[in-house]
Structure formats: C-alpha cells, structure tokens
C-alpha atoms as a PDB file:
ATOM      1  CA  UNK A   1      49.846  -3.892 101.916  1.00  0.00           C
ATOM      2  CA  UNK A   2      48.649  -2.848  98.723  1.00  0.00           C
ATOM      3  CA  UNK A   3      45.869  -0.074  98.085  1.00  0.00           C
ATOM      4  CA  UNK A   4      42.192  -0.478  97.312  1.00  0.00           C
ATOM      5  CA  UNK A   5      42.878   1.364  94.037  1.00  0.00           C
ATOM      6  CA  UNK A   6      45.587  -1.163  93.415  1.00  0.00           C
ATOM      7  CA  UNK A   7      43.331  -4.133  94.366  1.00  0.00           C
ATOM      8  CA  UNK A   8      41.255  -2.590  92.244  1.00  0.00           C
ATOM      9  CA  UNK A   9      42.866  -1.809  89.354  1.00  0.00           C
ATOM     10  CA  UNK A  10      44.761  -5.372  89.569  1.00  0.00           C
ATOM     11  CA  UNK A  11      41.014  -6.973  89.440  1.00  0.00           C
ATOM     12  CA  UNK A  12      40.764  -5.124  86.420  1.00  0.00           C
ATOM     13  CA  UNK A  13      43.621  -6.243  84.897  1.00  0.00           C
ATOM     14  CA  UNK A  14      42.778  -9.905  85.585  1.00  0.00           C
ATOM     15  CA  UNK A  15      39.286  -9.450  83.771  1.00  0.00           C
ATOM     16  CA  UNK A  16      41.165  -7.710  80.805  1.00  0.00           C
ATOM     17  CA  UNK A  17      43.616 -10.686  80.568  1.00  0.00           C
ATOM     18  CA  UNK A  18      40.245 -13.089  80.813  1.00  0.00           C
ATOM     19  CA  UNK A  19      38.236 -10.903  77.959  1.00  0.00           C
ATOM     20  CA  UNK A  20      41.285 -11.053  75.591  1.00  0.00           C
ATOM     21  CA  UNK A  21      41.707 -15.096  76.419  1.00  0.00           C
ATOM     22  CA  UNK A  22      38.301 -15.595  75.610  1.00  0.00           C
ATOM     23  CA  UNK A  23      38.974 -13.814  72.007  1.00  0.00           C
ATOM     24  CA  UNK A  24      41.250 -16.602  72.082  1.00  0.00           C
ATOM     25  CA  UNK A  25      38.462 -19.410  72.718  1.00  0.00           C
ATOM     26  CA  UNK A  26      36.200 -17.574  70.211  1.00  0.00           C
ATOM     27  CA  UNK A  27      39.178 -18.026  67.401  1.00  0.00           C
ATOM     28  CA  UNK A  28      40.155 -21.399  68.041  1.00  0.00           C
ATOM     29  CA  UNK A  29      36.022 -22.476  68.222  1.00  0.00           C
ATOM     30  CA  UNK A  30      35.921 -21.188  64.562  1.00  0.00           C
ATOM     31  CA  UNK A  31      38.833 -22.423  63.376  1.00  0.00           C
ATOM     32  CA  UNK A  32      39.569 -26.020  64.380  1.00  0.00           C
ATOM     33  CA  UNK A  33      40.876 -26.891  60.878  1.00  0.00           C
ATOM     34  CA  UNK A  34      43.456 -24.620  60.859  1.00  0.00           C
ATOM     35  CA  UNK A  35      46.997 -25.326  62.251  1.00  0.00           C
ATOM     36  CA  UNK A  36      47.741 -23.530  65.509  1.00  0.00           C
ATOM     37  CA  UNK A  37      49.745 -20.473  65.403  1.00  0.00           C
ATOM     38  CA  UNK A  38      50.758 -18.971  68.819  1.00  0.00           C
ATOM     39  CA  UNK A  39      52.502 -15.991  67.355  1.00  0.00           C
ATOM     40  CA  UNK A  40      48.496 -15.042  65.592  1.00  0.00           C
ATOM     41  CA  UNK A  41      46.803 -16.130  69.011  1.00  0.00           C
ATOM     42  CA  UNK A  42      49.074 -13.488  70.959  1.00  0.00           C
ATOM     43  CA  UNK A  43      48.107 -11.109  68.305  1.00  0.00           C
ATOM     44  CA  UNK A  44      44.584 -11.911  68.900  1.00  0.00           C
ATOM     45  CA  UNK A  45      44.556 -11.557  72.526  1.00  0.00           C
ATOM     46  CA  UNK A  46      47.335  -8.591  72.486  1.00  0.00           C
ATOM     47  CA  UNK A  47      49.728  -9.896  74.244  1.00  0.00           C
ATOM     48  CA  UNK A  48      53.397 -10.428  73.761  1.00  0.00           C
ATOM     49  CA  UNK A  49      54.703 -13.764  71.524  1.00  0.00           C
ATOM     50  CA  UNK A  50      56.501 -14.254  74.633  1.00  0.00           C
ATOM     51  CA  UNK A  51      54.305 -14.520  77.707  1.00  0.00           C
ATOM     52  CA  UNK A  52      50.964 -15.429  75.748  1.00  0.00           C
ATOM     53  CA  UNK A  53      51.256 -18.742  76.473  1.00  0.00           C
ATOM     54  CA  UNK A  54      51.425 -18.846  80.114  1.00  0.00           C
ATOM     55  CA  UNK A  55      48.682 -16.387  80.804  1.00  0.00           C
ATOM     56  CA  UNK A  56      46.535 -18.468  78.857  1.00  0.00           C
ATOM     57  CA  UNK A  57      47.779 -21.242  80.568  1.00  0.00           C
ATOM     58  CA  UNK A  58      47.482 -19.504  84.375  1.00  0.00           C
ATOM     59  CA  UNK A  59      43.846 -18.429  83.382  1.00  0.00           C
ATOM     60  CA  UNK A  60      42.233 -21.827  81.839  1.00  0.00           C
ATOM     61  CA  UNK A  61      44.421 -24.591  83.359  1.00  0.00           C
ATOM     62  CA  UNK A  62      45.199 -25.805  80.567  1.00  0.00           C
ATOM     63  CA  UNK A  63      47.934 -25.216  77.199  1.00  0.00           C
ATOM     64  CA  UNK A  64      46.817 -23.908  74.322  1.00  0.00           C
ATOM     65  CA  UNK A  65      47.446 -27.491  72.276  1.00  0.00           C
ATOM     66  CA  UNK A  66      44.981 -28.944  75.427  1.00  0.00           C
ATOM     67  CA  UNK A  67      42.512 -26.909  74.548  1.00  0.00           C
ATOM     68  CA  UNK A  68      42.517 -26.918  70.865  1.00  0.00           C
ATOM     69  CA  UNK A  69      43.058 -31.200  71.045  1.00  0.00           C
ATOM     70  CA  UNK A  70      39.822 -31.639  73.557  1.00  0.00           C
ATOM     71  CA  UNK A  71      37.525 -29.296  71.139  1.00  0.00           C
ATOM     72  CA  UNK A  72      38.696 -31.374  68.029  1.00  0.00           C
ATOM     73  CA  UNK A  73      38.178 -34.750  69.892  1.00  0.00           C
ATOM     74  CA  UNK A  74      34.707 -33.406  70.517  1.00  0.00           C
ATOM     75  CA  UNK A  75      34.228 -32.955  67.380  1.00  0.00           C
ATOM     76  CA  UNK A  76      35.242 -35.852  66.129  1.00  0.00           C
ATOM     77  CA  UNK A  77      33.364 -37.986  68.892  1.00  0.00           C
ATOM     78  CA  UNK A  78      29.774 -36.018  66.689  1.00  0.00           C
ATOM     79  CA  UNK A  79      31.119 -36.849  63.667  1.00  0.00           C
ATOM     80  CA  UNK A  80      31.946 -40.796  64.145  1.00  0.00           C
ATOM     81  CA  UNK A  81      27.898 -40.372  65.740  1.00  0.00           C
ATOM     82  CA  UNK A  82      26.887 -38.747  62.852  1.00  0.00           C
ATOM     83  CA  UNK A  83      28.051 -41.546  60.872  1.00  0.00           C
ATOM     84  CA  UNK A  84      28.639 -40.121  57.322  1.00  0.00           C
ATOM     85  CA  UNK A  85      32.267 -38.862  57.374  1.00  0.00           C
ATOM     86  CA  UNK A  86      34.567 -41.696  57.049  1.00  0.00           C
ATOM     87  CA  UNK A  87      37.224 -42.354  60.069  1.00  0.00           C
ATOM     88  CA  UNK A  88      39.919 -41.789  57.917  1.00  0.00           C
ATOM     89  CA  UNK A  89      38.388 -38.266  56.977  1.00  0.00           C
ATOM     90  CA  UNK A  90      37.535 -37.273  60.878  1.00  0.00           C
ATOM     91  CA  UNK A  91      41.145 -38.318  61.617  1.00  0.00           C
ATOM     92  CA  UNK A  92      42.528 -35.923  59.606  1.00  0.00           C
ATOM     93  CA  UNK A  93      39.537 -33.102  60.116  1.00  0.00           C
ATOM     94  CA  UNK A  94      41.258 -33.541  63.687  1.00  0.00           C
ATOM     95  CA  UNK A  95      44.526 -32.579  62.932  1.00  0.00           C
ATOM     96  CA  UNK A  96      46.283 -36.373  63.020  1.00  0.00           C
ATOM     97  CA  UNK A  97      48.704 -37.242  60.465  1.00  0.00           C
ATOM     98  CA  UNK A  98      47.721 -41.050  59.939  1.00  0.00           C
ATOM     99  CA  UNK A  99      44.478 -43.026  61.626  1.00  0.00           C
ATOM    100  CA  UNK A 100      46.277 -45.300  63.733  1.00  0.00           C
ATOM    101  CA  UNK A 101      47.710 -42.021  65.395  1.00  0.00           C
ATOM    102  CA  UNK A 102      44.102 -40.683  65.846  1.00  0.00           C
ATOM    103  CA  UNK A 103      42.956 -43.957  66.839  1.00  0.00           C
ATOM    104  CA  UNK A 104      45.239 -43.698  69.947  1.00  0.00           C
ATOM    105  CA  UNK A 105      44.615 -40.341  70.790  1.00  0.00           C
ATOM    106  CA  UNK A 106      40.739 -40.921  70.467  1.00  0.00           C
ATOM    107  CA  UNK A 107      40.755 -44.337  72.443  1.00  0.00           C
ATOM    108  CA  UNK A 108      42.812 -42.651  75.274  1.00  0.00           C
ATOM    109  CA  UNK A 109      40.522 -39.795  75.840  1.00  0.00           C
ATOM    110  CA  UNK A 110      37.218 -41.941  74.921  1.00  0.00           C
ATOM    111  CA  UNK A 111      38.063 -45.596  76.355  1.00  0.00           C
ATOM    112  CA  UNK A 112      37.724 -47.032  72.459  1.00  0.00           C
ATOM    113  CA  UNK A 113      38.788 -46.843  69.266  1.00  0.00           C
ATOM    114  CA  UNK A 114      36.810 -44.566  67.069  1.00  0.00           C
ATOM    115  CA  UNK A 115      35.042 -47.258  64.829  1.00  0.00           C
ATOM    116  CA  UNK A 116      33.510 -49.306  68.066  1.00  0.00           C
ATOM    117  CA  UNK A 117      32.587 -45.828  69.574  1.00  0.00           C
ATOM    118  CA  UNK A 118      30.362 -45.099  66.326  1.00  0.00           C
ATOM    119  CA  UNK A 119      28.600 -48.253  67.052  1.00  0.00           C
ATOM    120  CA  UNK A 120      28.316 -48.591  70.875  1.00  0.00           C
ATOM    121  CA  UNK A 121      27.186 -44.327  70.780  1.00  0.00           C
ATOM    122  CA  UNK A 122      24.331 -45.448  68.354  1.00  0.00           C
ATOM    123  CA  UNK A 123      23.145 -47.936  70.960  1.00  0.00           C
ATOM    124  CA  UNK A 124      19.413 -47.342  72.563  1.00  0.00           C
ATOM    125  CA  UNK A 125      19.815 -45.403  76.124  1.00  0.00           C
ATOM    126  CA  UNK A 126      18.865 -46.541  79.299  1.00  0.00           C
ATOM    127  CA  UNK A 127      18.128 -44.491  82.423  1.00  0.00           C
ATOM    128  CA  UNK A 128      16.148 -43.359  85.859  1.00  0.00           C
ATOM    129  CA  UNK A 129      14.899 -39.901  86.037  1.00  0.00           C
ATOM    130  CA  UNK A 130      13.281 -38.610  89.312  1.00  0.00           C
ATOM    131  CA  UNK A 131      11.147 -35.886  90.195  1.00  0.00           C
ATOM    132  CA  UNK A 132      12.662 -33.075  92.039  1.00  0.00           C
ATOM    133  CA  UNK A 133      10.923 -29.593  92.954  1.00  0.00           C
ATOM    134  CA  UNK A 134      13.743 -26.547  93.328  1.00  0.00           C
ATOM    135  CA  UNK A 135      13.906 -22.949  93.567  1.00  0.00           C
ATOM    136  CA  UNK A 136      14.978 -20.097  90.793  1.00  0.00           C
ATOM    137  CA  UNK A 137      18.409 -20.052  90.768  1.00  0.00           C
ATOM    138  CA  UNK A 138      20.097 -16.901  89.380  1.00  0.00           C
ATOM    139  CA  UNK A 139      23.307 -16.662  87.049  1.00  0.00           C
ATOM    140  CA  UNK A 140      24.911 -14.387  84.704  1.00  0.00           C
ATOM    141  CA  UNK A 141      24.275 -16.552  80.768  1.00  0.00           C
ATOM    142  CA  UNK A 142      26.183 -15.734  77.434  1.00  0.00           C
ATOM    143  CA  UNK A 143      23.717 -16.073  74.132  1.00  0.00           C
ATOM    144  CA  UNK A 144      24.771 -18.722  71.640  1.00  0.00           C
ATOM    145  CA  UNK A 145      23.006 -19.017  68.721  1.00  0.00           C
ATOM    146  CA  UNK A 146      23.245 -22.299  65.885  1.00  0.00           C
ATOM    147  CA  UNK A 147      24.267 -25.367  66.328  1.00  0.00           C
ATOM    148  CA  UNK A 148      23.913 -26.839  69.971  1.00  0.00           C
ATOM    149  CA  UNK A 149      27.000 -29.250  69.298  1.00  0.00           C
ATOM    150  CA  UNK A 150      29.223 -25.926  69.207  1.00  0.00           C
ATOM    151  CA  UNK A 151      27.837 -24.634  72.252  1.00  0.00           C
ATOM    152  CA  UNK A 152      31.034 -25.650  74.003  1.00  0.00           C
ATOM    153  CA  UNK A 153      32.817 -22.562  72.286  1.00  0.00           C
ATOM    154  CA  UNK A 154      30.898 -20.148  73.903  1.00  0.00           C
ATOM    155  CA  UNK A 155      30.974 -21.797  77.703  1.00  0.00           C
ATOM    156  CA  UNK A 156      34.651 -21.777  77.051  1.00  0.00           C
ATOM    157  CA  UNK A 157      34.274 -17.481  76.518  1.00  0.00           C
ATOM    158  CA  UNK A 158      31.905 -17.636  79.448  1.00  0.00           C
ATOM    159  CA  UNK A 159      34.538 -19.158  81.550  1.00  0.00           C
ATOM    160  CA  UNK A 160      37.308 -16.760  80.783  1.00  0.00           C
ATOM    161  CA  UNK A 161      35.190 -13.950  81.484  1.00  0.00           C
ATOM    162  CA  UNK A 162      34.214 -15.793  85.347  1.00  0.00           C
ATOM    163  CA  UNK A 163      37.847 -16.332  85.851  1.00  0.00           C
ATOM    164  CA  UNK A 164      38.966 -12.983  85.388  1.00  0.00           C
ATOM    165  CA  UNK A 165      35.709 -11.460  87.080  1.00  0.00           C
ATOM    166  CA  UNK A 166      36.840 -13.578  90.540  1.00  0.00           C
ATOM    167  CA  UNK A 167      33.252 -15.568  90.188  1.00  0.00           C
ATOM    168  CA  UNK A 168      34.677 -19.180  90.148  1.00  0.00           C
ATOM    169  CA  UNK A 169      34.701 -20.966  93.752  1.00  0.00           C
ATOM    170  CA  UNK A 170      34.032 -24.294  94.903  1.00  0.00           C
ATOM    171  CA  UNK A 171      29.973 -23.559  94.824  1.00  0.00           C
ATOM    172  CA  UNK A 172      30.366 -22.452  91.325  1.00  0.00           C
ATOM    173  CA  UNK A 173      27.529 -24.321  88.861  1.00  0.00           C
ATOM    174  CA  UNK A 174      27.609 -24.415  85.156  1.00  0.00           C
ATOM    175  CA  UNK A 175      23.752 -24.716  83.124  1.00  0.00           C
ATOM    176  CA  UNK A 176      22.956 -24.753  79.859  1.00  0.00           C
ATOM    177  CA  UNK A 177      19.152 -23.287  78.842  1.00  0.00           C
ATOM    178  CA  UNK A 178      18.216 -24.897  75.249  1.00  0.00           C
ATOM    179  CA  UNK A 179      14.902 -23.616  73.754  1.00  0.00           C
ATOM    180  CA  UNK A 180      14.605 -24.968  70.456  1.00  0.00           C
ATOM    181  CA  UNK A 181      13.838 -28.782  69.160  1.00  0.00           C
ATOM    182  CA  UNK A 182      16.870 -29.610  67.432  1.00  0.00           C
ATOM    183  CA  UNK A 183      15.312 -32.144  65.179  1.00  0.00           C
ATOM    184  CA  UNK A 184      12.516 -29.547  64.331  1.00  0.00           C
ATOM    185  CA  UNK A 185      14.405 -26.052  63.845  1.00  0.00           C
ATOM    186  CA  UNK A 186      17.437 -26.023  61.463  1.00  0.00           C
ATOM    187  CA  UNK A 187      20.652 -25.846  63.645  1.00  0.00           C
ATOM    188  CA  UNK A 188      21.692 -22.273  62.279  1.00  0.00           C
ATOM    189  CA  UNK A 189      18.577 -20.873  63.729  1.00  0.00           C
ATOM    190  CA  UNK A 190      18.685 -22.557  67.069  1.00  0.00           C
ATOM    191  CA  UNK A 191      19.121 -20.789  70.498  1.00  0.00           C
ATOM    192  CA  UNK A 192      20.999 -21.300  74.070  1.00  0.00           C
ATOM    193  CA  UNK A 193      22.187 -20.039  76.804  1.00  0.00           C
ATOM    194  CA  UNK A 194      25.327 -21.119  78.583  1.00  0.00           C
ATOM    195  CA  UNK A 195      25.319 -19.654  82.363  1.00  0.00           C
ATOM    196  CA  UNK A 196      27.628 -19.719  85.475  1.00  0.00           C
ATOM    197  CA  UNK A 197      26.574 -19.212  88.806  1.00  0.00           C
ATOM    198  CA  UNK A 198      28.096 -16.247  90.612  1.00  0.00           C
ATOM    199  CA  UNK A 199      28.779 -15.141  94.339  1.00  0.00           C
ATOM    200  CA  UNK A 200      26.011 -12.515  95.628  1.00  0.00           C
ATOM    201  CA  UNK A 201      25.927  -9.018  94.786  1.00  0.00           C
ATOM    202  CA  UNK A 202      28.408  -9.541  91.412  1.00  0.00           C
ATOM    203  CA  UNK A 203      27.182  -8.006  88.383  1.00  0.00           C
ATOM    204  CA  UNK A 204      27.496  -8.795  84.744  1.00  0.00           C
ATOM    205  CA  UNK A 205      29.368  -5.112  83.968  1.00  0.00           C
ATOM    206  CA  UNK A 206      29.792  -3.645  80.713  1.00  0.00           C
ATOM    207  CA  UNK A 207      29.695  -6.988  78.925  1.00  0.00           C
ATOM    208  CA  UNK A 208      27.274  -6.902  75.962  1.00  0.00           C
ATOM    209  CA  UNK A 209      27.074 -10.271  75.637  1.00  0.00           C
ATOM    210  CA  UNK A 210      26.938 -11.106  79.687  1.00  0.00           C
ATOM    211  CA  UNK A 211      23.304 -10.674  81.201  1.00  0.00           C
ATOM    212  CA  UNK A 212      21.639 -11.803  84.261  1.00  0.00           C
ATOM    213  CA  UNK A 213      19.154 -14.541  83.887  1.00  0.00           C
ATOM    214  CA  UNK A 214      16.907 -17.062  85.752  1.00  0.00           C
ATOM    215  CA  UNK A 215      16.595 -20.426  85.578  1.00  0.00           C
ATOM    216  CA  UNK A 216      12.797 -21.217  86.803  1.00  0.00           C
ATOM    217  CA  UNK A 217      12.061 -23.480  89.905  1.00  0.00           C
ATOM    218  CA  UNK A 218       9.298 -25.723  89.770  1.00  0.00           C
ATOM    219  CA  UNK A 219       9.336 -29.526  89.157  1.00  0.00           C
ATOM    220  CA  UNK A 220      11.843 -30.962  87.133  1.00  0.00           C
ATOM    221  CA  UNK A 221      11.862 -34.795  85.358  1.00  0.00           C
ATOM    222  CA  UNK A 222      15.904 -35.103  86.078  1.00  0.00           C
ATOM    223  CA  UNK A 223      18.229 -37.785  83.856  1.00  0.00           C
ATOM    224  CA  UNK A 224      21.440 -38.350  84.835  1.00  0.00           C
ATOM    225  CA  UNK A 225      23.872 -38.597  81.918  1.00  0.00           C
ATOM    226  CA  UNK A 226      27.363 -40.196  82.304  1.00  0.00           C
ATOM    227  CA  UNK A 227      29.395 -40.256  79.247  1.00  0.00           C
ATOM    228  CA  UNK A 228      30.523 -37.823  76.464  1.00  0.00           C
ATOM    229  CA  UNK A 229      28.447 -34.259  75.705  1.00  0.00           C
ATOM    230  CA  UNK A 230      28.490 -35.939  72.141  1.00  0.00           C
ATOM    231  CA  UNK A 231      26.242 -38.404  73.590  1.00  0.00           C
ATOM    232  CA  UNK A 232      23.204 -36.264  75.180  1.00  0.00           C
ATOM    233  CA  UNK A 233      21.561 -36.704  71.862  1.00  0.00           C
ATOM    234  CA  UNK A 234      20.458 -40.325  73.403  1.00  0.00           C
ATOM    235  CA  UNK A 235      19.450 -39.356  76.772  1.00  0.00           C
ATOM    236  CA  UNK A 236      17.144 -36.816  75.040  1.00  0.00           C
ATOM    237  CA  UNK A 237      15.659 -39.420  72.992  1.00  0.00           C
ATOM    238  CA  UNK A 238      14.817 -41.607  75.445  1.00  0.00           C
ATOM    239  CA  UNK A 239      13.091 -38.887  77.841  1.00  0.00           C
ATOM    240  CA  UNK A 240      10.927 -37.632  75.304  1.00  0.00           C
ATOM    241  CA  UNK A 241      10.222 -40.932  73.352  1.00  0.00           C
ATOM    242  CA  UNK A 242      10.278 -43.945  76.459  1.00  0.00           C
ATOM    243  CA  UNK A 243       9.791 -42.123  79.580  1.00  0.00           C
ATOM    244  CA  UNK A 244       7.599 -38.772  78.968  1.00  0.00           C
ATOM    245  CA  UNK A 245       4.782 -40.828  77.484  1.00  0.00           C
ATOM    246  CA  UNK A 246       4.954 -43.654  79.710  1.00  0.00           C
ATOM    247  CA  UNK A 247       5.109 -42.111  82.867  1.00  0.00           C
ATOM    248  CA  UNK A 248       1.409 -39.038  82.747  1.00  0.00           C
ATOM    249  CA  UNK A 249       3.661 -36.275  82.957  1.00  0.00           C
ATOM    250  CA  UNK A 250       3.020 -33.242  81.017  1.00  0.00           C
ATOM    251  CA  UNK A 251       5.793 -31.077  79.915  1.00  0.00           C
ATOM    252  CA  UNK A 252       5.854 -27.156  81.077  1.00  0.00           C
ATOM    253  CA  UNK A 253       6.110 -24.255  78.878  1.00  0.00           C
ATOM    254  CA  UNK A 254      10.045 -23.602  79.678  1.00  0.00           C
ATOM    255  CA  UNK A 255      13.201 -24.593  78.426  1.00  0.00           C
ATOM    256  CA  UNK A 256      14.833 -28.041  79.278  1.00  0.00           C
ATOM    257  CA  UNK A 257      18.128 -27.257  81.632  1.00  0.00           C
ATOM    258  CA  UNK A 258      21.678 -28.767  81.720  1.00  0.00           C
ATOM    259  CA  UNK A 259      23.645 -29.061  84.899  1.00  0.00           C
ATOM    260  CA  UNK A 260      27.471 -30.032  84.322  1.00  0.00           C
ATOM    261  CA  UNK A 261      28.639 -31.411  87.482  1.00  0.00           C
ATOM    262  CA  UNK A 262      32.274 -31.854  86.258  1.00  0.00           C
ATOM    263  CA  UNK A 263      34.800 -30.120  84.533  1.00  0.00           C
ATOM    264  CA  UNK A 264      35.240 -31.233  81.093  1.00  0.00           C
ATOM    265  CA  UNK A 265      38.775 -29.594  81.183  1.00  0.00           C
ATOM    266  CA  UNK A 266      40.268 -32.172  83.910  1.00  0.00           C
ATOM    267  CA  UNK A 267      37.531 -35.187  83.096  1.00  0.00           C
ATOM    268  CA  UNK A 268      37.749 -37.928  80.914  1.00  0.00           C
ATOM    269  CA  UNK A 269      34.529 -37.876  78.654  1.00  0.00           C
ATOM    270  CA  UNK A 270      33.597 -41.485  79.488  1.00  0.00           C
ATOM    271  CA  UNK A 271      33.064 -39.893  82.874  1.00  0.00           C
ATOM    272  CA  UNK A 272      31.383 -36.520  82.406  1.00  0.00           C
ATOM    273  CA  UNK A 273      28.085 -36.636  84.576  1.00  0.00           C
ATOM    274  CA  UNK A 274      25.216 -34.478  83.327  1.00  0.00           C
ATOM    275  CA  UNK A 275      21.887 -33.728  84.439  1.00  0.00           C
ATOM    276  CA  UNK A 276      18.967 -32.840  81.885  1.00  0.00           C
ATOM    277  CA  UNK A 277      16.369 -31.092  83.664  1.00  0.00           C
ATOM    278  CA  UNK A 278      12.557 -31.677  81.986  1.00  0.00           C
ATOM    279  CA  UNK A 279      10.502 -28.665  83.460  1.00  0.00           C
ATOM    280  CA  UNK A 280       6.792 -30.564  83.984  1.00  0.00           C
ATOM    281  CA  UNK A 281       3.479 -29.243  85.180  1.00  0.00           C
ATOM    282  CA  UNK A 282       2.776 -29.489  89.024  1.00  0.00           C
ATOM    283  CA  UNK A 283       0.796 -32.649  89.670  1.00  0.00           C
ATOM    284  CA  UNK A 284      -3.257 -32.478  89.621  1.00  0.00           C
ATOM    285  CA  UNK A 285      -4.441 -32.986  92.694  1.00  0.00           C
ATOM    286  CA  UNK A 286      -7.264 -35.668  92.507  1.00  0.00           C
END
C-alpha cells in the first residue's frame, strides 16, 4: 500500500502533468494556423517526443489532432456566421487541402455543409425561458480577457488544471461569467470568466491565474440553447431584443451566466445544450 507522502507526491505529479498540458492548450489556442508539430508541443509541455502524446491523450480524452480539428471547426463555424471570409478561404484557414474535403469534415461534425450552415445560423431564434430562483454557487474561475469567441482556449487550460487537481466527478459543472456587451465594448477589451465547480474544501493553490469566485443566486430569466457555441450570438439576441422587453422584467446589476451541460469534447455541436442565465430584479410585490 503506498504512503501518504507517495499519494501525495503522485497527486502532485498529476497536477504538474495537467499545468504543462494546459501550456499545450494555451499554444495550440494561439496558433491554429500553424501546422501541428508534436516534437515543439513536447518541448512546450517538457516532456519526452516519445510519451507526449499519450499523456496528453490520458489527461484530455482526446489526441492532440482531436483537439486542434474541434478548435478550428469552431472557428470556422464563426467565420461562415460572420459571413465575410469566403468558404474557400475558411477551408483552408482550417487546415483542409481542397473545400470539398472541408466540406465533409464540417458537415460531419455540424450536420451541413458549410454554405447552408451560413444561412440557416443567420436565421431569427426561437425559444422559452423560465424563471428560476437559486442559491450562490461557488467555483474556482480562470480570467480571460478579448474576444468571447476564443473563450474556449482558456476553459480548455481550466480543464487541465481540474484534471490534474482530482476536481472532475460526475457533479462537476462548467459556467461561464461574461460582463461586457459585446456589440458595445471592442472585443480586445472584453472580460470573462470561465469556472469549474469543485468538491468541498479544495483550494485554488499557487495558481495565479486560478481564484475562487461566486456566481450570485437570485432570480434568473433561463434560455435553453441547443446547437453550436458559435450560435449563442442568436439566443442572446432574442433575450434582450423579443423577450426582455416583452415580458416587465428588469435586468439586475450582475453578469449574465453560462451553464454547459455537455461536454463539447465527446458532443456533436448540433447537440451542445446551453443555458444563458439573465440575472433580473426580484418581482415588486403589488
């Protein structure tokens, strides 16, 4: 039976494997256009050429060419919403050789080819919110700062650091905290959080960029999203321009919440479910 010191210093290990993974994440988030090179990724993280690949593959689930083809899809699924780069030009911005190989690779992770998915994601929304009153909930958040689109680099760095800290479990929750009106603030200067739930009494350590943080209680407009993160744009729309004025509620002074309640790692993106949590004032009683 092994030690506490050993249990100990093995849980250490573990969260030094995670930090150096999630210098990984960081890399590849800033560097989508660039070919993948494992040999510079195992320099990155400081491992050997030769078992690199399946730590990173133990820790996230996934291979490094996974990871690096879901982030570019991503991107590509903003772009084609966006509507100003041409397919042809987001096919090879995503690393494909020819369009008709992009156009397969897109319609199998999105459910249709790229230049019906610009036009049905520029659709108007429809939805159902309800009203629902909860409690603080506490969680450890990483700072990202500029564009909210690119937030998904940093969750992936928050993740690596919960995996090797022993935080994941099956009552694990995942919330982003977005402060800033995207079509009012210019996206370098804009500001989020993405948090992780963790089990009772665990602490953020010596992570600089880790800190505890609470999401407030209090009543919340909630919209279901199903569909792509590329998509949310529409589900905001609709809250704030259809359903906020229509329906006497008055938004509180606090940040509007995400809720990912599946794992974008193992999910199609047709299928992603997200809540967007509208903090509102407490009803007047009359």
């Amino acid at each position: 039976m092994p030690s506490d010191s050993g249990v100990a210093s093995a849980a250490r290990t573990v969260e030094d494997y995670a930090e150096r993974v999630g210098r990984v994440h960081a890399f590849l988030s800033e560097h989508l256009d660039h070919d993948v090179d494992l040999d510079r990724l195992a320099g990155i993280a400081c491992f050997s050429p030769f078992h690199f690949h399946r730590i990173y593959h133990a820790l996230q689930g996934e291979t490094v060419a996974e990871s690096v083809r879901r982030m570019r899809l991503h991107r590509a699924a903003i772009d084609l919403i966006e509507g100003v780069l041409p397919v042809a030009r987001i096919a090879a911005r995503a690393g494909y050789g020819s369009q008709a190989a992009f156009t397969r690779a897109f319609r199998a992770a999105y459910g249709s080819p790229p230049a019906a998915y610009r036009v049905s994601a520029s659709g108007a929304f429809q939805g159902a919110v309800t009203i629902r009153r909860g409690d603080p909930i506490a969680v450890i958040a990483r700072r990202h700062a500029g564009d909210y689109a690119a937030i998904g680099g940093t969750f992936e760095r928050l993740n690596a650091a919960a995996i090797g800290r022993g935080w994941i479990g099956d009552a694990t929750r995942y919330f982003g905290l977005y402060y800033d009106d995207p079509s009012a603030t210019p996206a370098a200067a804009l500001r989020s959080d993405a948090c992780v739930t963790v089990p009772s009494g665990m602490e953020a350590g010596a992570d600089r960029d880790l800190r505890p943080l609470t999401i407030a209680g209090g009543v919340h407009a909630v919209l279901l999203h199903v569909g792509p993160y590329a998509e949310l744009h529409r589900a905001y729309t609709w809250l704030y321009r259809d359903w906020l004025p229509s329906s006497g509620a008055e938004p509180a002074d606090a940040p509007c919440v995400e809720e990912y309640l599946n794992d974008p790692r193992t999910t199609p993106p047709p299928e992603l479910r997200t809540e967007i949590w509208l903090p509102v004032r407490e009803p007047t009683r009359g």
